[in-house]
PDB file of N, CA and C in Angstrom:
ATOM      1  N   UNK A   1       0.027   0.951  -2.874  1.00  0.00           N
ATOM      2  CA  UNK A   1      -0.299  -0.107  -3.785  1.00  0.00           C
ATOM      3  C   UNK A   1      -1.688   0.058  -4.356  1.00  0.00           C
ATOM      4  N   UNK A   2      -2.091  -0.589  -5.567  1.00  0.00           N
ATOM      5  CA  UNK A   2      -3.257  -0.422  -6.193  1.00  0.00           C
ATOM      6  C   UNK A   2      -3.115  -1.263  -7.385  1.00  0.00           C
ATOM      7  N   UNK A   3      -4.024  -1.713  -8.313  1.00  0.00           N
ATOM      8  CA  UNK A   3      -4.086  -2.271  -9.431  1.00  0.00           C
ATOM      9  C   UNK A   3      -4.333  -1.167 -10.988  1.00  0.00           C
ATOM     10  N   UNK A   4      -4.768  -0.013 -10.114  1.00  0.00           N
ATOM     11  CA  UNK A   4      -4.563   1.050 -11.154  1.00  0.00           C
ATOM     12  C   UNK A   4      -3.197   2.306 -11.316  1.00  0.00           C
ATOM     13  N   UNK A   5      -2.951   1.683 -12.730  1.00  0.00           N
ATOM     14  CA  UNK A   5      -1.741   2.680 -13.186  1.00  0.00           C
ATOM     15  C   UNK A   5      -1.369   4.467 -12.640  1.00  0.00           C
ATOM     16  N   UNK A   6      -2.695   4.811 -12.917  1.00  0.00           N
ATOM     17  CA  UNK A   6      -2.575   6.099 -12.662  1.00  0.00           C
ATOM     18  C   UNK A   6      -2.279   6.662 -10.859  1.00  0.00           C
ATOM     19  N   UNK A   7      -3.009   5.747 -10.268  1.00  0.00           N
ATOM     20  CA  UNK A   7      -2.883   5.954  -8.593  1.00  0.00           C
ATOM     21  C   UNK A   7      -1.874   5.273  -8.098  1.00  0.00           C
ATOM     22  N   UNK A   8      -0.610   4.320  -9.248  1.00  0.00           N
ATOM     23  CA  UNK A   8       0.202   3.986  -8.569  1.00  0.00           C
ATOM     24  C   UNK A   8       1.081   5.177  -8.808  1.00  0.00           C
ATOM     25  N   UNK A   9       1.501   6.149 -10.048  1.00  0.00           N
ATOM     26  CA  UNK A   9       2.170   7.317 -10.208  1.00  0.00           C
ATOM     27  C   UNK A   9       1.627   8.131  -9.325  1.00  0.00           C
ATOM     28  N   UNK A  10       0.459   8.511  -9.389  1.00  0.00           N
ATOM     29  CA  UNK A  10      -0.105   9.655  -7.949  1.00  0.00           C
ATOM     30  C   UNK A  10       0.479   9.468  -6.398  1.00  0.00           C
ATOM     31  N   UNK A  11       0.450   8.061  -6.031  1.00  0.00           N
ATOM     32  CA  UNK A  11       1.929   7.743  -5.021  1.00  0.00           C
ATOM     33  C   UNK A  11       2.640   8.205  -5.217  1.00  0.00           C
ATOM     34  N   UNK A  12       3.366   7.703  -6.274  1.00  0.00           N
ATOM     35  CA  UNK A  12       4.911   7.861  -6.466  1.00  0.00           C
ATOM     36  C   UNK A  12       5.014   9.457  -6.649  1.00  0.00           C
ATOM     37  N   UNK A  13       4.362  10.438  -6.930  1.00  0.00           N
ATOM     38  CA  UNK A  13       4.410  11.745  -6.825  1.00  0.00           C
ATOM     39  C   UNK A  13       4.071  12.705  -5.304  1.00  0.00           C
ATOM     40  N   UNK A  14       3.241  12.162  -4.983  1.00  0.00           N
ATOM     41  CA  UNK A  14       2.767  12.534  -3.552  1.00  0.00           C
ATOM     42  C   UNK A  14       3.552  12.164  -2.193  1.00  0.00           C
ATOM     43  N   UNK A  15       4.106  11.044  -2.444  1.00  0.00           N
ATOM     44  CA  UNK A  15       4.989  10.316  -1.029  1.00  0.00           C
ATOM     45  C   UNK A  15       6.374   9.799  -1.553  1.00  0.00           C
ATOM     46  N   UNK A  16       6.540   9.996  -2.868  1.00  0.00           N
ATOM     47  CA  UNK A  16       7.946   9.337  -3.170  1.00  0.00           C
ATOM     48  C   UNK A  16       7.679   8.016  -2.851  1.00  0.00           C
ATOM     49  N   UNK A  17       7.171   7.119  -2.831  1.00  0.00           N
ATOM     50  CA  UNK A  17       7.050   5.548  -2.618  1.00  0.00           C
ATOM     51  C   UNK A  17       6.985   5.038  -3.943  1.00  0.00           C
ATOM     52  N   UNK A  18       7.503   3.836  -3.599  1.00  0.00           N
ATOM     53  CA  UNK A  18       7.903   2.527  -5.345  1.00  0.00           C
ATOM     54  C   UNK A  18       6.516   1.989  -5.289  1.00  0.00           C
ATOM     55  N   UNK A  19       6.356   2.119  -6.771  1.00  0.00           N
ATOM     56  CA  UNK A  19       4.582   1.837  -6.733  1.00  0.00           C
ATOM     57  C   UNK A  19       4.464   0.519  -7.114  1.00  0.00           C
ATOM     58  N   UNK A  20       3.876  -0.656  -6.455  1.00  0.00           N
ATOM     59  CA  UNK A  20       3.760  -1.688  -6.614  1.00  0.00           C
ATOM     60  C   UNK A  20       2.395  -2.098  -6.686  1.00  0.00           C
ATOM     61  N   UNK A  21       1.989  -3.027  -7.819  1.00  0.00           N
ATOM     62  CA  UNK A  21       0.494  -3.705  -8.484  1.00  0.00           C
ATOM     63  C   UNK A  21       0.592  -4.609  -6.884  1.00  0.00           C
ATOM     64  N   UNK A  22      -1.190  -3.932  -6.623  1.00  0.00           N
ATOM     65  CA  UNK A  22      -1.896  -5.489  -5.580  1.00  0.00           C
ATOM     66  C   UNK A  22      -3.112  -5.036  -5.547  1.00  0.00           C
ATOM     67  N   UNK A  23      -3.721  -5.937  -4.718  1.00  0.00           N
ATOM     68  CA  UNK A  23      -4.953  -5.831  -4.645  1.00  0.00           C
ATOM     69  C   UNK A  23      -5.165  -5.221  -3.141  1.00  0.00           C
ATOM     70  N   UNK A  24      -5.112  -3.943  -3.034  1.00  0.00           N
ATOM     71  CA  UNK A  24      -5.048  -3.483  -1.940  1.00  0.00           C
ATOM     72  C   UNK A  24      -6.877  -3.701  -0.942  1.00  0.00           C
ATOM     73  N   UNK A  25      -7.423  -4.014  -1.821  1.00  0.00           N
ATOM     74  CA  UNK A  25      -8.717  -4.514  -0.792  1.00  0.00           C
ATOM     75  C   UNK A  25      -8.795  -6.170  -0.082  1.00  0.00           C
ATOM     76  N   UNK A  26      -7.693  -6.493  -0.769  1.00  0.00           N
ATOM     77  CA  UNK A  26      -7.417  -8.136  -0.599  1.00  0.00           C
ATOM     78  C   UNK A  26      -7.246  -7.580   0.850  1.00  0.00           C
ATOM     79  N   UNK A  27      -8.083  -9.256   1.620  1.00  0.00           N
ATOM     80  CA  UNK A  27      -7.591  -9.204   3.177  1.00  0.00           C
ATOM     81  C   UNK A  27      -5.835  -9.131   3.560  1.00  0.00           C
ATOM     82  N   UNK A  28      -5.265  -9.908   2.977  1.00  0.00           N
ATOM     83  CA  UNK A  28      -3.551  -9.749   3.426  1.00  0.00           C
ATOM     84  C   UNK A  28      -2.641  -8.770   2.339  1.00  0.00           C
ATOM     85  N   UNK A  29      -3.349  -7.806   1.714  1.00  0.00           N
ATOM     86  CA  UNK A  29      -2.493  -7.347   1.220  1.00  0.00           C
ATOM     87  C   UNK A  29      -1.207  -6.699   1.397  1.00  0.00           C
ATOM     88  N   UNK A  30      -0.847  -6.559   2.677  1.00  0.00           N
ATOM     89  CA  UNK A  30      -0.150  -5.740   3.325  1.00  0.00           C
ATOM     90  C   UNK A  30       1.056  -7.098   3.459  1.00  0.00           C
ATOM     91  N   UNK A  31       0.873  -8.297   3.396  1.00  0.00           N
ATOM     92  CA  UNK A  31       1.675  -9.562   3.112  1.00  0.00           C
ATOM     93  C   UNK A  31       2.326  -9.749   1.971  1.00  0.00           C
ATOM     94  N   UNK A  32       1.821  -9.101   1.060  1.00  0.00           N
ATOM     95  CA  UNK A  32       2.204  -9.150  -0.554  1.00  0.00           C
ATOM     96  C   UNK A  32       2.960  -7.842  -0.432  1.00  0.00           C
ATOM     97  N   UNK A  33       2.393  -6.803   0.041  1.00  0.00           N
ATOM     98  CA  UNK A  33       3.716  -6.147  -0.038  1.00  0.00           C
ATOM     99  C   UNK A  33       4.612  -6.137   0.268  1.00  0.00           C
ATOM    100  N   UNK A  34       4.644  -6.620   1.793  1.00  0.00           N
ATOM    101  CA  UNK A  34       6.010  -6.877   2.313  1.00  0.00           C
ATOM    102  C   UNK A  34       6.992  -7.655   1.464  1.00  0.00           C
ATOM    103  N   UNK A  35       6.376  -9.019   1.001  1.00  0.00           N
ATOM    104  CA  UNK A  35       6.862  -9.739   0.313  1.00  0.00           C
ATOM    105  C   UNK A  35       7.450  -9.269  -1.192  1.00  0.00           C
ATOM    106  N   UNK A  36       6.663  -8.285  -1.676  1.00  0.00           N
ATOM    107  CA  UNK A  36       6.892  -7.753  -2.929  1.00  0.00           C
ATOM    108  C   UNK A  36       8.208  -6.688  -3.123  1.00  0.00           C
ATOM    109  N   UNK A  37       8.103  -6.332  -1.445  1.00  0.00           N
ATOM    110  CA  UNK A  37       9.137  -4.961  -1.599  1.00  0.00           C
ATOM    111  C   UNK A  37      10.662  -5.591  -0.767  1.00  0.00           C
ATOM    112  N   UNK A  38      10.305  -6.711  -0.914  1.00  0.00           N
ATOM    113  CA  UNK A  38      12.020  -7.467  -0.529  1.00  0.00           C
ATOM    114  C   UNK A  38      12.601  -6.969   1.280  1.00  0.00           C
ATOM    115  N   UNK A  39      11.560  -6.458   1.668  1.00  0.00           N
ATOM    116  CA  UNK A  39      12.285  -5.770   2.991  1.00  0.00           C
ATOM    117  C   UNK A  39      11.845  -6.597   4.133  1.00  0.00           C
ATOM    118  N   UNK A  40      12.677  -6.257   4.967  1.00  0.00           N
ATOM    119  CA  UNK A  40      12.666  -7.173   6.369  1.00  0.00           C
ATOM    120  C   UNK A  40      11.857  -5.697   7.604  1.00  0.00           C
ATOM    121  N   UNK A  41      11.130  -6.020   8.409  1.00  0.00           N
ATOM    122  CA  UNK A  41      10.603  -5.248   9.552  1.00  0.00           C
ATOM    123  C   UNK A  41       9.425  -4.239   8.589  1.00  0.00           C
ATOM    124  N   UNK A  42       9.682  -2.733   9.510  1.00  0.00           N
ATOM    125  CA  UNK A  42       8.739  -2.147   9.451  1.00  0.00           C
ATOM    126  C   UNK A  42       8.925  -1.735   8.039  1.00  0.00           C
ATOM    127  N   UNK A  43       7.608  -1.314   7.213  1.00  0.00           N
ATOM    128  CA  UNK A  43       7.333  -0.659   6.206  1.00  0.00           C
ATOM    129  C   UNK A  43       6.551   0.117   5.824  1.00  0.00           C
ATOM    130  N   UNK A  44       6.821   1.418   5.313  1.00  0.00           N
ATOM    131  CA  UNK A  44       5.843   2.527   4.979  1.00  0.00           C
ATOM    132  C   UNK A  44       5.397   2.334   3.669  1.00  0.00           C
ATOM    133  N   UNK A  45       4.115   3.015   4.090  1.00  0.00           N
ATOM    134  CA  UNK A  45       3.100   2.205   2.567  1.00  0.00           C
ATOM    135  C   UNK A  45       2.224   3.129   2.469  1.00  0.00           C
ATOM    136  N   UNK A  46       1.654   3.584   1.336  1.00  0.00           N
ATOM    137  CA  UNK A  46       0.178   4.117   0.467  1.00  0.00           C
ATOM    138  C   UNK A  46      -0.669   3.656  -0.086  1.00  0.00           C
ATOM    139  N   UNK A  47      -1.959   3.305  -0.040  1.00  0.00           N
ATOM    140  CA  UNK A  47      -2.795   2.682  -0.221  1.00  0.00           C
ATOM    141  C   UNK A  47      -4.071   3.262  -0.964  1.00  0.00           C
ATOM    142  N   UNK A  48      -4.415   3.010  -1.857  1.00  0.00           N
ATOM    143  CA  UNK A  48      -5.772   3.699  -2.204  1.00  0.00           C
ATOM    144  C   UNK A  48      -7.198   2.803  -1.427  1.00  0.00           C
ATOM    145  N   UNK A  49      -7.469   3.750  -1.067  1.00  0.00           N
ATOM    146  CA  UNK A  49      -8.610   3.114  -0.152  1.00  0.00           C
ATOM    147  C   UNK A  49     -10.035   3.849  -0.464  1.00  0.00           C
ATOM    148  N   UNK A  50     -10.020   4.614  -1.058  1.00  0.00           N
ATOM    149  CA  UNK A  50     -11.479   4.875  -1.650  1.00  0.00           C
ATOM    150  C   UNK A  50     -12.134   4.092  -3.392  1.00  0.00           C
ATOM    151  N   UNK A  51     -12.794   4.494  -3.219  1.00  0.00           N
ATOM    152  CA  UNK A  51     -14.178   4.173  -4.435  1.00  0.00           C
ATOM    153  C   UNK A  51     -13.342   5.592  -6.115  1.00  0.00           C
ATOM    154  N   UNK A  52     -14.311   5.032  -6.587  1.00  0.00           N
ATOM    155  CA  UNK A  52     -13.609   5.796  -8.162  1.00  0.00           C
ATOM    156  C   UNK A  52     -14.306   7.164  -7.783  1.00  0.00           C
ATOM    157  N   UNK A  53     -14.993   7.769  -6.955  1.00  0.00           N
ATOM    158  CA  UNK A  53     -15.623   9.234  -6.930  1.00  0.00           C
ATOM    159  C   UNK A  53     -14.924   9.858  -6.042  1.00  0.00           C
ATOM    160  N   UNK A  54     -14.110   9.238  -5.211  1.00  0.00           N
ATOM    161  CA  UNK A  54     -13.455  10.403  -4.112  1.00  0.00           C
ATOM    162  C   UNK A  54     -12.126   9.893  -3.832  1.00  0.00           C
ATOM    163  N   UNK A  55     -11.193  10.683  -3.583  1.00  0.00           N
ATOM    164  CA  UNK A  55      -9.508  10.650  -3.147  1.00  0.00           C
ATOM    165  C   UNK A  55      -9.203  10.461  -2.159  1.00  0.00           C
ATOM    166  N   UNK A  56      -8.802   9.058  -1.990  1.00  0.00           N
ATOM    167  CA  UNK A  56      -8.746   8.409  -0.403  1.00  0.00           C
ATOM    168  C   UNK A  56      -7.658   7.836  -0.242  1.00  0.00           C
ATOM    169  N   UNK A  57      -6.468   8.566  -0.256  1.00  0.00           N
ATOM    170  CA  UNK A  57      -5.251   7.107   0.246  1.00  0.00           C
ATOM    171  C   UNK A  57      -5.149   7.139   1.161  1.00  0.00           C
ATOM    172  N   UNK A  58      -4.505   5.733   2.023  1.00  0.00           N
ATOM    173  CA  UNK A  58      -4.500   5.570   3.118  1.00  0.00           C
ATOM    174  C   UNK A  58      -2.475   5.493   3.155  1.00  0.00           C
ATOM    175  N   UNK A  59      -2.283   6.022   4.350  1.00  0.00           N
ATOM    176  CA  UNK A  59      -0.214   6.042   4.436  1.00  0.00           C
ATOM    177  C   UNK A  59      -0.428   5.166   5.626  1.00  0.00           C
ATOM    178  N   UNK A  60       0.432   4.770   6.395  1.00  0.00           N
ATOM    179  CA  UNK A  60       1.008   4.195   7.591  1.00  0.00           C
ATOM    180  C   UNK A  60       2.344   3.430   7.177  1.00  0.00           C
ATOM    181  N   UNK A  61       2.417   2.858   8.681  1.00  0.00           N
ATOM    182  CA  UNK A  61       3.578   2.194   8.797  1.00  0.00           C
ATOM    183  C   UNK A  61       3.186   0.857   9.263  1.00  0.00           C
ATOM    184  N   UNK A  62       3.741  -0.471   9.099  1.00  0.00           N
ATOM    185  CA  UNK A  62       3.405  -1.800   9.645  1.00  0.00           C
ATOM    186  C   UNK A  62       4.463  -2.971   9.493  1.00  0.00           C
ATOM    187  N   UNK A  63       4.438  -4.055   9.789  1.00  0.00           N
ATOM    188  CA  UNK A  63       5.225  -4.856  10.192  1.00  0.00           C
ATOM    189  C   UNK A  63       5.026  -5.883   9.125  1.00  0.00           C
ATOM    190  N   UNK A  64       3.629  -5.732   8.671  1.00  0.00           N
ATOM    191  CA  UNK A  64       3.645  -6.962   7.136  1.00  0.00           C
ATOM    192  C   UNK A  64       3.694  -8.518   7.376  1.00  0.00           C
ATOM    193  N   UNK A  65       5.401  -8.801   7.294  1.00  0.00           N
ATOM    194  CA  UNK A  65       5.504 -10.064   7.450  1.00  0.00           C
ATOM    195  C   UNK A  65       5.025 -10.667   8.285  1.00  0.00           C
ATOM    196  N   UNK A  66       4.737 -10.001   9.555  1.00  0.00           N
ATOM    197  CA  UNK A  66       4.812 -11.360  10.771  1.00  0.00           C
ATOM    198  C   UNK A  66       3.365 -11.550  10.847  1.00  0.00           C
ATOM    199  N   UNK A  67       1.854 -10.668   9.792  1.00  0.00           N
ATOM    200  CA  UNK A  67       0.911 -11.273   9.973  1.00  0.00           C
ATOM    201  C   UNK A  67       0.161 -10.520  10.309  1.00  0.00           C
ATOM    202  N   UNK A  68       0.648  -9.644  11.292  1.00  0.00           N
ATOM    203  CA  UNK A  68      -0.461  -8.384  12.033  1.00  0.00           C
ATOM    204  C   UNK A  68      -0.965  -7.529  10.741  1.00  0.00           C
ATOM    205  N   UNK A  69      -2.039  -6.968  11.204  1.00  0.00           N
ATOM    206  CA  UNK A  69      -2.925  -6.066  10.259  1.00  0.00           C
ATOM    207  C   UNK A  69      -2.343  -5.261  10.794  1.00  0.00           C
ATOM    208  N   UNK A  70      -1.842  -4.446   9.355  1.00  0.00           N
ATOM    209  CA  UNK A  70      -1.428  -3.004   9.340  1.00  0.00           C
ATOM    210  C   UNK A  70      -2.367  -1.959   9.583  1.00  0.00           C
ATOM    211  N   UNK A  71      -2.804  -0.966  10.390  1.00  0.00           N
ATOM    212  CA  UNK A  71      -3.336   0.108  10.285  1.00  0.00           C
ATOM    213  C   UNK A  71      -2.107   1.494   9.918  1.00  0.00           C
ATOM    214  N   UNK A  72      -3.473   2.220   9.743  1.00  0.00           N
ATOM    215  CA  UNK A  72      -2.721   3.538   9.057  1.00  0.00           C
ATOM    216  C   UNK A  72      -3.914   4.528   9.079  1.00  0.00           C
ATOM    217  N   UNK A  73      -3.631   5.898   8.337  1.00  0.00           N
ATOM    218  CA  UNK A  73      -4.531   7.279   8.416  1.00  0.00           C
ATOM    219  C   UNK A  73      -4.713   7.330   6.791  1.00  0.00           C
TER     220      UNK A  73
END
């Protein structure tokens, strides 16, 4: 997830994942996705997690709905 166009296709090329608009620095964002991607339990996700000078996504797996903070690599 991301709010920019181009790093949501760079997902979708790199991991095959459905690229969905959020605010991935938002504290619950990982709530909006769950919610966004219609699915129940665990979910695999890509994240841009760096600054505009360096290439940082973050992947994992997490549970979303029930609240817990997702970690990931």
């Amino acid at each position: 997830g991301s709010l920019d166009d181009q790093r949501l296709r760079q997902a979708c090329l790199l991991w095959g994942v459905h690229p969905q608009r959020l605010n991935a620095g938002a504290t619950y964002w990982y709530r909006d996705l769950a919610q966004a991607s219609g699915l129940r339990g665990r979910v695999a996700y890509a994240r841009w997690a760096g600054d505009d000078a360096r290439f940082a996504w973050e992947v994992g797996v997490g549970k979303g709905e029930d609240g817990k903070p997702i970690t990931g690599v």
